[in-house]
N, C-alpha and C. Protein backbone atom coordinates (compact mmCIF):
# COMPACT_ATOMS: atom_id res chain seq x y z
N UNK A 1 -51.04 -42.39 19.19
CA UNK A 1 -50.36 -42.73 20.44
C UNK A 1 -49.10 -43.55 20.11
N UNK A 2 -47.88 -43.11 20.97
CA UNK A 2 -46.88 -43.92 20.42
C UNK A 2 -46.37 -44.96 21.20
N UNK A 3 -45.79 -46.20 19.91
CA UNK A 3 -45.78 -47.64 20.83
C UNK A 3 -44.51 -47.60 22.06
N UNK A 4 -44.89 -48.37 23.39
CA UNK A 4 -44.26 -48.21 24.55
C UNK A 4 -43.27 -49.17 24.54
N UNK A 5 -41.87 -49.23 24.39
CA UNK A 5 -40.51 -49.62 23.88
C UNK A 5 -40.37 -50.40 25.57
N UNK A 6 -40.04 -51.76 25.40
CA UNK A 6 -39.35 -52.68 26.33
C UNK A 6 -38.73 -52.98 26.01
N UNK A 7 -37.04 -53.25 26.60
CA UNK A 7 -36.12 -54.40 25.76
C UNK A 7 -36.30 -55.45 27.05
N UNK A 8 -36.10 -56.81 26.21
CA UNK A 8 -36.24 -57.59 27.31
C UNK A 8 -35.17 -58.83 26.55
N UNK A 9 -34.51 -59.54 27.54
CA UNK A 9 -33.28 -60.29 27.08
C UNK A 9 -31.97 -59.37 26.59
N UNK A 10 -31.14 -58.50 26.91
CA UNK A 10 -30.66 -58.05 26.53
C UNK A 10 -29.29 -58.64 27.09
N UNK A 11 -28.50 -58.28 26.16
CA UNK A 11 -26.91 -58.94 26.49
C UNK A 11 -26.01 -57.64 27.37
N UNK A 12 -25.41 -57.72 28.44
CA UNK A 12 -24.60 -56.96 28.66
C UNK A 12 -22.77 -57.09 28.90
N UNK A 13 -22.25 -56.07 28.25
CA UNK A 13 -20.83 -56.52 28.06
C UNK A 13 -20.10 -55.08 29.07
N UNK A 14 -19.40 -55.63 30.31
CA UNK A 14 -19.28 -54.68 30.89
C UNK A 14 -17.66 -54.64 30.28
N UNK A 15 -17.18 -53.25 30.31
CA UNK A 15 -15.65 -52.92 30.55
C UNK A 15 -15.16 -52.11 30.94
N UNK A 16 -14.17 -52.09 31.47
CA UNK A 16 -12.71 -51.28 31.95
C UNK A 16 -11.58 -50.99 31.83
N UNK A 17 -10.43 -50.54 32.44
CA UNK A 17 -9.31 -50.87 31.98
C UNK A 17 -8.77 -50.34 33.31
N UNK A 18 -8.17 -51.51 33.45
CA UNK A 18 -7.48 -51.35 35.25
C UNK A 18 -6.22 -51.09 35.78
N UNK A 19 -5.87 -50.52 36.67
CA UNK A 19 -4.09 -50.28 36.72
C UNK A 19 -3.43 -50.84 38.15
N UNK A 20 -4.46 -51.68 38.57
CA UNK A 20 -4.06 -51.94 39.65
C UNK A 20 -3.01 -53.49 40.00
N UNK A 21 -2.66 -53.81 38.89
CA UNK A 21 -2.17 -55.07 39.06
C UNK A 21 -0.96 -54.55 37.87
N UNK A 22 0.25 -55.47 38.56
CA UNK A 22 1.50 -54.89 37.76
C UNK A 22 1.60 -55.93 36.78
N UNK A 23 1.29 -55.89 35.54
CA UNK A 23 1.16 -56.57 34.64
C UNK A 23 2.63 -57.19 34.09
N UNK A 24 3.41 -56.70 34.15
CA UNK A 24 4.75 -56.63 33.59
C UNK A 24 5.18 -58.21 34.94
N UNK A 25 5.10 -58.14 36.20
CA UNK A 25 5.24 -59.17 37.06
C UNK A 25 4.49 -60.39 36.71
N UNK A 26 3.15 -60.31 35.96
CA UNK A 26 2.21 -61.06 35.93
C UNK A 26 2.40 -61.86 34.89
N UNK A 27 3.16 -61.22 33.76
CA UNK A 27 3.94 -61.79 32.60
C UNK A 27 4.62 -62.84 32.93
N UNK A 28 5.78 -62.31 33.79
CA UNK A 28 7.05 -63.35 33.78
C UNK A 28 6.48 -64.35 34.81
N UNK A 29 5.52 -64.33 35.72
CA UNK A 29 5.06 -65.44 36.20
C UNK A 29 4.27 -66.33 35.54
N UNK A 30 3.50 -65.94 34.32
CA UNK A 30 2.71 -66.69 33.24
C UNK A 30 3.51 -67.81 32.91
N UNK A 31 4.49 -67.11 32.17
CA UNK A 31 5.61 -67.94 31.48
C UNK A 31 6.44 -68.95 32.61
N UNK A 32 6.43 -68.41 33.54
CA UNK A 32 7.09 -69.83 34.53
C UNK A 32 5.97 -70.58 34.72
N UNK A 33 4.72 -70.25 35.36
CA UNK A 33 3.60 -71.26 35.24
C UNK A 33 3.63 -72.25 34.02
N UNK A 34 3.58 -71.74 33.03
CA UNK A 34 3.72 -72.68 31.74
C UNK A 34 4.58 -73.71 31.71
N UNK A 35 5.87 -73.56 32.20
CA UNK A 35 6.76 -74.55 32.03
C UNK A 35 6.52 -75.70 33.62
N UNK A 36 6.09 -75.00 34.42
CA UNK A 36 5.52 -76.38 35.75
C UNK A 36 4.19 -76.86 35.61
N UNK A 37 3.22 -76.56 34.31
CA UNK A 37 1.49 -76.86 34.46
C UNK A 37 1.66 -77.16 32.86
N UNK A 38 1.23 -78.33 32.38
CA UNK A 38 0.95 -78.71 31.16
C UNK A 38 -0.37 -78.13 31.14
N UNK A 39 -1.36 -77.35 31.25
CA UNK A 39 -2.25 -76.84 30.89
C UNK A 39 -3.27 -77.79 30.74
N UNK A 40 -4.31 -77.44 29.82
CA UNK A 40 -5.40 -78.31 29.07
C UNK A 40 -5.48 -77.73 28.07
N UNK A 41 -6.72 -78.72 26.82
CA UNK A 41 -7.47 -77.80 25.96
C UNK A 41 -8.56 -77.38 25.70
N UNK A 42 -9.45 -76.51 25.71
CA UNK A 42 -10.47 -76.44 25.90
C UNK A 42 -11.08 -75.96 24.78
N UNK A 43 -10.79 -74.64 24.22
CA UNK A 43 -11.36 -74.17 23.13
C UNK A 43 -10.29 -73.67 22.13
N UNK A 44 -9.21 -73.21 23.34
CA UNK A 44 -7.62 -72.44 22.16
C UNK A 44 -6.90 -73.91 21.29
N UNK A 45 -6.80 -73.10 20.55
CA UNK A 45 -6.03 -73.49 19.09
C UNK A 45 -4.84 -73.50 18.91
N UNK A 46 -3.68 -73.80 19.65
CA UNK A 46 -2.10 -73.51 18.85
C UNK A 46 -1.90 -72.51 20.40
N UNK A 47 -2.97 -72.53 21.48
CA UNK A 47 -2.54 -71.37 22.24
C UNK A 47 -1.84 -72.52 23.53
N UNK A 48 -1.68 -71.40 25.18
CA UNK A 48 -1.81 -72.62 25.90
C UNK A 48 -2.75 -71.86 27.19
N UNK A 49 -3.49 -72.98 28.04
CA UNK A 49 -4.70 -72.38 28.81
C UNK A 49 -4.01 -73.57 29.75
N UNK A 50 -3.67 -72.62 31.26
CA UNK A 50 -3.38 -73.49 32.15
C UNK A 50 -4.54 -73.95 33.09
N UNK A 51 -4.25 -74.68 33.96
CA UNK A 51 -5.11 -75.54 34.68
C UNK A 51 -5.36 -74.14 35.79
N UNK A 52 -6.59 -74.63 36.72
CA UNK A 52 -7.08 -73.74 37.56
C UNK A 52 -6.51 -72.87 38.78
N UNK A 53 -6.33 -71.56 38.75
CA UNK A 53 -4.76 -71.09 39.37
C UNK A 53 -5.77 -70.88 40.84
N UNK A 54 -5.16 -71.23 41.70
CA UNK A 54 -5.68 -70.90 43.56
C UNK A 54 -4.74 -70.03 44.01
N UNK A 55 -5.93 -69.90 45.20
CA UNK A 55 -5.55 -68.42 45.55
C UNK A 55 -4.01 -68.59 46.66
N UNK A 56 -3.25 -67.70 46.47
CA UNK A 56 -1.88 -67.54 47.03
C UNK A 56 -1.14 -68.19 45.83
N UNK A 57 -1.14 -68.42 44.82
CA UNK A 57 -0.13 -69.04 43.61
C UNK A 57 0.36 -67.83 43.36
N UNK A 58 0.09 -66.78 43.10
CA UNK A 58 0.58 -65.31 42.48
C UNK A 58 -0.05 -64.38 43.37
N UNK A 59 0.65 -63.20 43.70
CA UNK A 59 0.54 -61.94 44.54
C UNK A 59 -0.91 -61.22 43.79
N UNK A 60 -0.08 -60.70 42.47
CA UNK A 60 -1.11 -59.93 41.32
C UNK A 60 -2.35 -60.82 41.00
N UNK A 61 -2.33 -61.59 40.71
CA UNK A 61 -3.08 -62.78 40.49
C UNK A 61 -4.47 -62.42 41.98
N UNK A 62 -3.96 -62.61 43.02
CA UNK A 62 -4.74 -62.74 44.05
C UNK A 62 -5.18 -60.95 44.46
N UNK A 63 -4.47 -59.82 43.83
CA UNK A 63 -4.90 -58.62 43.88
C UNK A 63 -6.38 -58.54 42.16
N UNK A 64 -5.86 -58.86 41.45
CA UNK A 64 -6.96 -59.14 40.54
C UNK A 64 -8.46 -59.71 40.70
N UNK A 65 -8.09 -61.06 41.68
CA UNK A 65 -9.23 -61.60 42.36
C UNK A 65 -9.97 -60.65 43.06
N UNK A 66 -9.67 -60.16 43.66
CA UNK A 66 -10.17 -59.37 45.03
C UNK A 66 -10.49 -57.90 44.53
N UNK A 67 -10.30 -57.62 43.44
CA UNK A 67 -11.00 -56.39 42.62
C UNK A 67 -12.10 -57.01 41.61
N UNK A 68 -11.85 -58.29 41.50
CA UNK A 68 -13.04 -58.88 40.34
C UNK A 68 -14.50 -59.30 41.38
N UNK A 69 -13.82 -60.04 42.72
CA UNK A 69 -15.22 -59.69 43.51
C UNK A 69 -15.75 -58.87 43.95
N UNK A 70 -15.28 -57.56 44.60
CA UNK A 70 -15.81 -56.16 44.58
C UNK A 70 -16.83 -55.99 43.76
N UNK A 71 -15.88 -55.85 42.32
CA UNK A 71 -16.67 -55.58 41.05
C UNK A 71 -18.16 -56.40 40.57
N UNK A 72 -18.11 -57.30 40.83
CA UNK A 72 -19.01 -58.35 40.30
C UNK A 72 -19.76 -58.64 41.39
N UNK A 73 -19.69 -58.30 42.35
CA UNK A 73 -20.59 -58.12 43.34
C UNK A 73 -21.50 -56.65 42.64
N UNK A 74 -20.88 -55.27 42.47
CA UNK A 74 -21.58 -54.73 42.26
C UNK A 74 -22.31 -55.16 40.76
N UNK A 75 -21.85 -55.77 39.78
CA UNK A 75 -22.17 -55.76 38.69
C UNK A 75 -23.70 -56.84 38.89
N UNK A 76 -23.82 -58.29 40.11
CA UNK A 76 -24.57 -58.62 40.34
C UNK A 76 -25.92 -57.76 41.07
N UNK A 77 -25.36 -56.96 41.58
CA UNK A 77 -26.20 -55.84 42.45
C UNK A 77 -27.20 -55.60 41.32
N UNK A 78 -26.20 -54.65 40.19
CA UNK A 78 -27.04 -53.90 38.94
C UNK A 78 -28.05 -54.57 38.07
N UNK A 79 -27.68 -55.62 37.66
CA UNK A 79 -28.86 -56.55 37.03
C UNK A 79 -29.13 -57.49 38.08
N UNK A 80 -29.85 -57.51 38.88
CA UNK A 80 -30.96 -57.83 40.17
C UNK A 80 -30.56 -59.73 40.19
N UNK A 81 -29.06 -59.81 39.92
CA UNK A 81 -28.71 -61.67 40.49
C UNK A 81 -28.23 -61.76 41.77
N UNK A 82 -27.95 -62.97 42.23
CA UNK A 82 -28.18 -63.35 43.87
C UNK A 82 -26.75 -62.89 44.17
N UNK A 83 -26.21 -63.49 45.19
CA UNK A 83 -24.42 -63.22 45.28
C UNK A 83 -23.72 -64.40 44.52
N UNK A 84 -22.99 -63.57 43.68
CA UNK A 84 -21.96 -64.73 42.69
C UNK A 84 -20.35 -64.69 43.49
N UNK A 85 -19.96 -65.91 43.07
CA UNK A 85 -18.49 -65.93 43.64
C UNK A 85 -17.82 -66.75 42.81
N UNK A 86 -16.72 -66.14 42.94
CA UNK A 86 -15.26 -66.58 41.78
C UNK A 86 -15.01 -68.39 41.78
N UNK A 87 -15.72 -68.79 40.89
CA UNK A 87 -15.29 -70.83 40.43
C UNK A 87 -14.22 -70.99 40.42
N UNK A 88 -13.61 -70.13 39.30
CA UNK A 88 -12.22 -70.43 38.60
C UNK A 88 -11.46 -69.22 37.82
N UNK A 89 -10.05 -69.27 37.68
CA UNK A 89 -9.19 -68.32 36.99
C UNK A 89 -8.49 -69.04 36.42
N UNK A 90 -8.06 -68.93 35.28
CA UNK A 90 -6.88 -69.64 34.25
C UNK A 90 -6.20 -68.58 33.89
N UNK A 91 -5.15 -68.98 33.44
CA UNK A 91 -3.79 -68.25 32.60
C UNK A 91 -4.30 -68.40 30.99
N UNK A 92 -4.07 -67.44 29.95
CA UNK A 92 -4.19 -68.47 28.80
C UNK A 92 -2.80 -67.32 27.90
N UNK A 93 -1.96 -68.28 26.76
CA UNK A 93 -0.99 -68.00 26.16
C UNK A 93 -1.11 -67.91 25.08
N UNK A 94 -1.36 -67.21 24.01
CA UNK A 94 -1.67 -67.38 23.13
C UNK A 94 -0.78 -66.52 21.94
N UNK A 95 0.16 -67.65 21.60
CA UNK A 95 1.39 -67.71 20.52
C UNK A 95 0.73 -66.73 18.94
N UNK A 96 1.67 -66.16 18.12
CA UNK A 96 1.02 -65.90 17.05
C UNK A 96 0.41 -67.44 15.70
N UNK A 97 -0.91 -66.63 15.39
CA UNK A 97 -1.48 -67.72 14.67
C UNK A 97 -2.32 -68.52 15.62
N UNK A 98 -2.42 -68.45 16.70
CA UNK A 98 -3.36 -69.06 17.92
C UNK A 98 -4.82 -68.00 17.85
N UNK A 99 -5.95 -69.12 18.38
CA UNK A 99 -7.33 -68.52 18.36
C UNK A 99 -8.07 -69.51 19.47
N UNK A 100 -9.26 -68.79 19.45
CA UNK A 100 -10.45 -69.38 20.23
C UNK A 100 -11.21 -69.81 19.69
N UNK A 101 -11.65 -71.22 19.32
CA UNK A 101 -12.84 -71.06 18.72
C UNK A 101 -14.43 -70.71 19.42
N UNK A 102 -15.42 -70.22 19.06
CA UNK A 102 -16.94 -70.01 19.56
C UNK A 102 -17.33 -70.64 20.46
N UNK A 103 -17.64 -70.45 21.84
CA UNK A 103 -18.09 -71.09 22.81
C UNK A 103 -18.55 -69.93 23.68
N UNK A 104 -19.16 -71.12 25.06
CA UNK A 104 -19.93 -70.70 26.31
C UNK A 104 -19.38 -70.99 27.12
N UNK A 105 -19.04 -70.69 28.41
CA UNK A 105 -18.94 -71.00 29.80
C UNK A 105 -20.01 -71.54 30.23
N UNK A 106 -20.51 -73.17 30.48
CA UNK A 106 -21.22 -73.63 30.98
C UNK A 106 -21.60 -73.72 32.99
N UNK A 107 -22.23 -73.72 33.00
CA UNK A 107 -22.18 -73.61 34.83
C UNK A 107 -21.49 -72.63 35.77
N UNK A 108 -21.67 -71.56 34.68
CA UNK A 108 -21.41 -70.18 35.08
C UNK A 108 -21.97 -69.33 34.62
N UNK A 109 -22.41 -68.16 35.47
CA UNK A 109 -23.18 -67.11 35.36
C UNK A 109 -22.70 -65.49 34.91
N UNK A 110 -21.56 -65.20 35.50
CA UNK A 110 -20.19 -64.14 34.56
C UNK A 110 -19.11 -64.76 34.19
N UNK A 111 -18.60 -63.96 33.48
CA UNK A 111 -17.27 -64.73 32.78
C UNK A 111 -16.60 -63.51 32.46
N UNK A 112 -15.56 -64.16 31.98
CA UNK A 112 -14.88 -62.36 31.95
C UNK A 112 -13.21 -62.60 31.48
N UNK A 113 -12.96 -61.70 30.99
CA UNK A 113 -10.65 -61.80 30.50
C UNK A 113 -10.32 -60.40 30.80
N UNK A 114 -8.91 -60.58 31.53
CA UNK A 114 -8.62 -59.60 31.58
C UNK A 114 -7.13 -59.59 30.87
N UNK A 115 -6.71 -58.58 30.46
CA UNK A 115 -5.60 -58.47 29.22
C UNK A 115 -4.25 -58.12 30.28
N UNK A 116 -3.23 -59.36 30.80
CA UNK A 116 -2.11 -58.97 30.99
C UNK A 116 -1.19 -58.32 29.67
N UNK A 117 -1.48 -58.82 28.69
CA UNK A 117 -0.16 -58.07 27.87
C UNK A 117 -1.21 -58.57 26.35
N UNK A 118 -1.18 -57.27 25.91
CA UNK A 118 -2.14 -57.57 24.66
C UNK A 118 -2.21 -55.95 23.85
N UNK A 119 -2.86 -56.92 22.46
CA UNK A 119 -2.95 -54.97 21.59
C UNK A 119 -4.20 -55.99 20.75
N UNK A 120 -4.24 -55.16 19.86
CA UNK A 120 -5.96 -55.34 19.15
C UNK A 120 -4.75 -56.66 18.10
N UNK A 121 -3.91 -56.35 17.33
CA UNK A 121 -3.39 -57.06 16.13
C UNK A 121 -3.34 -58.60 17.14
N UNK A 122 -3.24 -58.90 17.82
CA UNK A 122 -3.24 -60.57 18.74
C UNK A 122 -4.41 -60.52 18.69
N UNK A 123 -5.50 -60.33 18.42
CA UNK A 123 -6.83 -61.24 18.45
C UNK A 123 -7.66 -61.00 19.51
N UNK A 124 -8.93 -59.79 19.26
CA UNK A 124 -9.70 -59.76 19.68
C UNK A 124 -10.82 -59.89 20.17
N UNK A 125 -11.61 -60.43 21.01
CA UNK A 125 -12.67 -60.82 21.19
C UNK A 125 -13.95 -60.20 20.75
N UNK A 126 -14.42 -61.32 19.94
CA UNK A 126 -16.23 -61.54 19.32
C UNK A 126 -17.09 -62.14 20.06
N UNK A 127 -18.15 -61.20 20.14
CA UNK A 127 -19.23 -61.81 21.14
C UNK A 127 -20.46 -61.75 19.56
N UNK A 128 -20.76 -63.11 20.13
CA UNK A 128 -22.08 -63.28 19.00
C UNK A 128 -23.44 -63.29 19.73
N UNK A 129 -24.82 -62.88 18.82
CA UNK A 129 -25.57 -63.00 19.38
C UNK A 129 -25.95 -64.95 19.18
N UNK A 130 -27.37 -64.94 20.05
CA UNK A 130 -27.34 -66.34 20.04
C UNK A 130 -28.90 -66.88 20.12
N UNK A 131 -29.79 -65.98 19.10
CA UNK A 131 -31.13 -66.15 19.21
C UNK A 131 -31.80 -66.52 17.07
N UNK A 132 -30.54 -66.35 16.49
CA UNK A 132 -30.63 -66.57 15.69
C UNK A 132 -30.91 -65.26 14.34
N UNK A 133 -30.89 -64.16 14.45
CA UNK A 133 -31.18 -63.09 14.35
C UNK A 133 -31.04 -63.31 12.88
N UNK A 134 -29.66 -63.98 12.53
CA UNK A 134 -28.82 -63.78 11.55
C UNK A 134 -29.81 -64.17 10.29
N UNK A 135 -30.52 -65.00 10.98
CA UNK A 135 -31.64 -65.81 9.76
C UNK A 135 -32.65 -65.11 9.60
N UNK A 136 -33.03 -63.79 10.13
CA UNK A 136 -34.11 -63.33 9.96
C UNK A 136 -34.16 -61.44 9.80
N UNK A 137 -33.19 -61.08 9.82
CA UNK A 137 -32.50 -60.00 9.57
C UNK A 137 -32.54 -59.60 8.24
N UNK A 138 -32.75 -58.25 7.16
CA UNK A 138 -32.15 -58.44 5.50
C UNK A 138 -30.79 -58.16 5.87
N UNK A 139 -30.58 -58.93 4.71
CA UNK A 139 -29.06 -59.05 3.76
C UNK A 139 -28.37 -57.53 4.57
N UNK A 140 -28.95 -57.06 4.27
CA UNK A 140 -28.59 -55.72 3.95
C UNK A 140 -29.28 -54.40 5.11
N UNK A 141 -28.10 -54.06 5.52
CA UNK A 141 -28.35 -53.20 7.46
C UNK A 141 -27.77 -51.76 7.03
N UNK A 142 -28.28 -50.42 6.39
CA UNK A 142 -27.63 -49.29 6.24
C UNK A 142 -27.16 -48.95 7.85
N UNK A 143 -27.83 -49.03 8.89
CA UNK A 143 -26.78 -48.42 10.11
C UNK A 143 -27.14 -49.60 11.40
N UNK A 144 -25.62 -50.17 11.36
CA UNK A 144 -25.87 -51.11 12.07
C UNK A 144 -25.90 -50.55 13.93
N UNK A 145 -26.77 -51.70 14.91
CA UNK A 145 -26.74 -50.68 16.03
C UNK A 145 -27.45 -51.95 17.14
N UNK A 146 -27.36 -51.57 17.99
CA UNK A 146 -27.40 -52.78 19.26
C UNK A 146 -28.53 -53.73 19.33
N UNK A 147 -29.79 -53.36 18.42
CA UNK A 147 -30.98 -53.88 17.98
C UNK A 147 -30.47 -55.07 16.60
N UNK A 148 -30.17 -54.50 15.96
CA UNK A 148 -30.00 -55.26 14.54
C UNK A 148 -28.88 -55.75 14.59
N UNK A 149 -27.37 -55.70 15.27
CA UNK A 149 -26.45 -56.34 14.87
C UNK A 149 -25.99 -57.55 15.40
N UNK A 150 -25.67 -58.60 14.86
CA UNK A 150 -25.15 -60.03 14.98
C UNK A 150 -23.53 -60.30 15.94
N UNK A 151 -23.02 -59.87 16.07
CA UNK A 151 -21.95 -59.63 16.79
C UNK A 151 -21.29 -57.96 16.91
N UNK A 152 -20.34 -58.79 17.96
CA UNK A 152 -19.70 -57.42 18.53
C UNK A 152 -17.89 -57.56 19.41
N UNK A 153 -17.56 -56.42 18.57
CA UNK A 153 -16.30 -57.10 18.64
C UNK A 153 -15.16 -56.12 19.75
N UNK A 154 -14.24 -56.56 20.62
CA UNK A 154 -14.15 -55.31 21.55
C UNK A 154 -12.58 -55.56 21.48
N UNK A 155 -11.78 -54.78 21.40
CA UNK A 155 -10.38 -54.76 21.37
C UNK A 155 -9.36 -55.25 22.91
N UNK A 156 -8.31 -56.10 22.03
CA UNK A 156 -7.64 -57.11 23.20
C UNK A 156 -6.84 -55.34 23.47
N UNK A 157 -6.51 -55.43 24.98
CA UNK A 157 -5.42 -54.09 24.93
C UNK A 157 -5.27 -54.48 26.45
N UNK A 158 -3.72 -54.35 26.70
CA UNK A 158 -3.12 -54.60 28.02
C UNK A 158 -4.13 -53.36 29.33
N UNK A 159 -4.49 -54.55 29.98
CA UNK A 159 -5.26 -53.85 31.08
C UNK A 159 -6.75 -53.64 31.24
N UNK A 160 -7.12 -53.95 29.81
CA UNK A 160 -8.88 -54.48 29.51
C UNK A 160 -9.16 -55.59 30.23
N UNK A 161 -10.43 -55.38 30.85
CA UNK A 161 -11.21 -56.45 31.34
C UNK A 161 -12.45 -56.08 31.04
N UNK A 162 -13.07 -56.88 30.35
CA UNK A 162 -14.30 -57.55 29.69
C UNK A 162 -15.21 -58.43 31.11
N UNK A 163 -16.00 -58.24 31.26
CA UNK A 163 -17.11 -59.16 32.18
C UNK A 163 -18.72 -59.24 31.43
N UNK A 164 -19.03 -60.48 31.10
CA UNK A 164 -20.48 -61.15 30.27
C UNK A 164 -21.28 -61.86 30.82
N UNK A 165 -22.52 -62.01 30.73
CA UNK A 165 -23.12 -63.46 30.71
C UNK A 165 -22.77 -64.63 30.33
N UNK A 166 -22.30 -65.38 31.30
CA UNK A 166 -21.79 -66.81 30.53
C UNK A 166 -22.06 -67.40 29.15
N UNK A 167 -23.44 -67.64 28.82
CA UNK A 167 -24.04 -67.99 28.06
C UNK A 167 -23.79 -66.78 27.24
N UNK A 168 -23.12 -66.11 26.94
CA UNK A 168 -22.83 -65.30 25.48
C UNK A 168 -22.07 -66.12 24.47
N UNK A 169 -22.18 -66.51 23.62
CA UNK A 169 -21.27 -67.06 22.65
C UNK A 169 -20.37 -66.19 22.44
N UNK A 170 -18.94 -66.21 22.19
CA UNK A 170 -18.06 -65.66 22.03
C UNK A 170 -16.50 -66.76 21.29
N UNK A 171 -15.87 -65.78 20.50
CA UNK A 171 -14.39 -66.15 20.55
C UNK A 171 -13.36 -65.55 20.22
N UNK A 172 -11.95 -66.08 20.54
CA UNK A 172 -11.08 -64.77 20.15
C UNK A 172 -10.31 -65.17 18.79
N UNK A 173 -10.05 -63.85 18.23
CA UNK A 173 -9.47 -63.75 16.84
C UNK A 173 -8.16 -64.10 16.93
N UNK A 174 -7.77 -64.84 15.35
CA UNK A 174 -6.27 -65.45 15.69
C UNK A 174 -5.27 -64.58 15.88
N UNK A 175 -4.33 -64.91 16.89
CA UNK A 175 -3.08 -63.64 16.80
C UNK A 175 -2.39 -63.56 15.54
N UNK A 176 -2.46 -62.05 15.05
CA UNK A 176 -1.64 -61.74 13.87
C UNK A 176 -0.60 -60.93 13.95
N UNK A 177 -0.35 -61.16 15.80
CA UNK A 177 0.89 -60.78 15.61
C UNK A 177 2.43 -61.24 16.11
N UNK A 178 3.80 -60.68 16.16
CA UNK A 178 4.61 -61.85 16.29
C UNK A 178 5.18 -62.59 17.74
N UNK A 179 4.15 -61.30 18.47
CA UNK A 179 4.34 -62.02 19.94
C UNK A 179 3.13 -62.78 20.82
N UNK A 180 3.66 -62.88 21.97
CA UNK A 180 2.21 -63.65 22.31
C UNK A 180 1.19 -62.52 23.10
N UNK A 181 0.07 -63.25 23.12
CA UNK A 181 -1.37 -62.63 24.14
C UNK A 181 -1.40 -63.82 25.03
N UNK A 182 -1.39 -62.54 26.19
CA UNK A 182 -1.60 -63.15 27.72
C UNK A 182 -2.77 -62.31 28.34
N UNK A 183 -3.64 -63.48 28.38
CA UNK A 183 -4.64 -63.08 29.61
C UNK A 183 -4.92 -64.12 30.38
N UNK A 184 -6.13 -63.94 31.38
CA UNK A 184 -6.91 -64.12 32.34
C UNK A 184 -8.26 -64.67 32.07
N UNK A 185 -8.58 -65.55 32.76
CA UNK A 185 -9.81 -65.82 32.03
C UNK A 185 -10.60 -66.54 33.10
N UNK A 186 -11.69 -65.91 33.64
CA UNK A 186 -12.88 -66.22 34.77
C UNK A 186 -13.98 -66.95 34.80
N UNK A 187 -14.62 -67.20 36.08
CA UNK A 187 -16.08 -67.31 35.94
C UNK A 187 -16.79 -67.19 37.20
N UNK A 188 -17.64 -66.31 37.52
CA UNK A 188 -18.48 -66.42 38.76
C UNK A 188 -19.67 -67.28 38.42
N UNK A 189 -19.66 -68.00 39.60
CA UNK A 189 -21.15 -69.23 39.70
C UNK A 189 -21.81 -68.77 40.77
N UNK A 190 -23.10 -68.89 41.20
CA UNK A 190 -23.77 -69.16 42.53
C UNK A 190 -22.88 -69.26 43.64
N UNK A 191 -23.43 -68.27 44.62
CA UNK A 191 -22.41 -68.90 46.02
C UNK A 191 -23.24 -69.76 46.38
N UNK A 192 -21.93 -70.30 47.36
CA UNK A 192 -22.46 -72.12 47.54
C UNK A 192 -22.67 -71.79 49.23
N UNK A 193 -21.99 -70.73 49.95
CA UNK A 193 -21.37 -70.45 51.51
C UNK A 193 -22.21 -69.21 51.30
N UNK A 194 -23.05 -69.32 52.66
CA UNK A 194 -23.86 -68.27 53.06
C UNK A 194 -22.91 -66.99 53.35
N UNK A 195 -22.21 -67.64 54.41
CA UNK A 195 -21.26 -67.03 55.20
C UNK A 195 -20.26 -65.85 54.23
């Protein structure tokens, strides 16, 4: 008799690639944001991550929103969570030689980037696992595959959007190349408003 296969805890990494927001507008507003918002730092390296953008600051910006709750409404639908709603959106800039280091979105439940202006050579995002695998795995994996492997790595490219479990460890690779990476960067929490 053969054994009856459950996965249970599994990580899911949703993606797309969207055309509904004019990226090229979304650019040159980045770069003016930058020069009126000293940003913060949070995890980027040499990059810059502005402070929390509200809604009516940018046109595209607020068309992005309003396709990420659609979306993440259904994406909450699919794996059986309550109704999530949008915390926060940042800008982030990220110069060549800039990175992310490894982290979580704490007090959030999706998270997610979406690629205003990007290619794989600026630094792509690594999602790690986070159960420890690495220590108990051999050395040695002839075909690696969604069971056995330790990370996973998904290409930066203008118009990608990535959506995760908060709690995924993740970070992005340093830009190696000579311009910058501009994205987006989310989080849905618990709704707080019934209504």
């Amino acid at each position: 008799m053969a054994m009856h296969t459950e996965l249970w805890f599994p990580q899911v990494i949703w993606s797309a690639v969207i055309h509904m927001v004019d990226n090229y507008e979304l650019k040159n507003w980045a770069y003016e944001r930058k020069v009126n918002d000293i940003g913060r730092r949070v995890t980027n390296f040499g990059g810059y991550q502005s402070d929390d953008i509200l809604k009516g600051a940018n046109q595209q910006v607020d068309k992005l929103v309003d396709y990420l709750n659609q979306e993440v409404k259904n994406l909450a639908t699919q794996v059986a969570l309550p109704q999530l709603e949008l915390k926060n959106i940042w800008l982030n800039i990220n110069p060549p030689g800039s990175y992310n280091e490894l982290h979580t979105h704490a007090g959030a439940v999706l998270s997610g980037v979406y690629y205003v202006d990007a290619t794989d050579k600026q630094g792509n995002i690594q999602f790690e696992r986070s159960d420890n695998a690495e220590y108990h795995l051999p050395d040695y994996i002839e075909k690696i595959n969604y069971f056995n492997s330790t990370r996973a790595t998904y290409a930066a490219k203008t118009g990608g959007l990535y959506i995760f479990p908060s709690w995924l460890k993740h970070s992005v690779q340093g830009n190696q190349s000579h311009t910058d990476r501009i994205s987006m960067s989310f989080n849905f929490g618990e709704k707080t408003d019934a209504n």
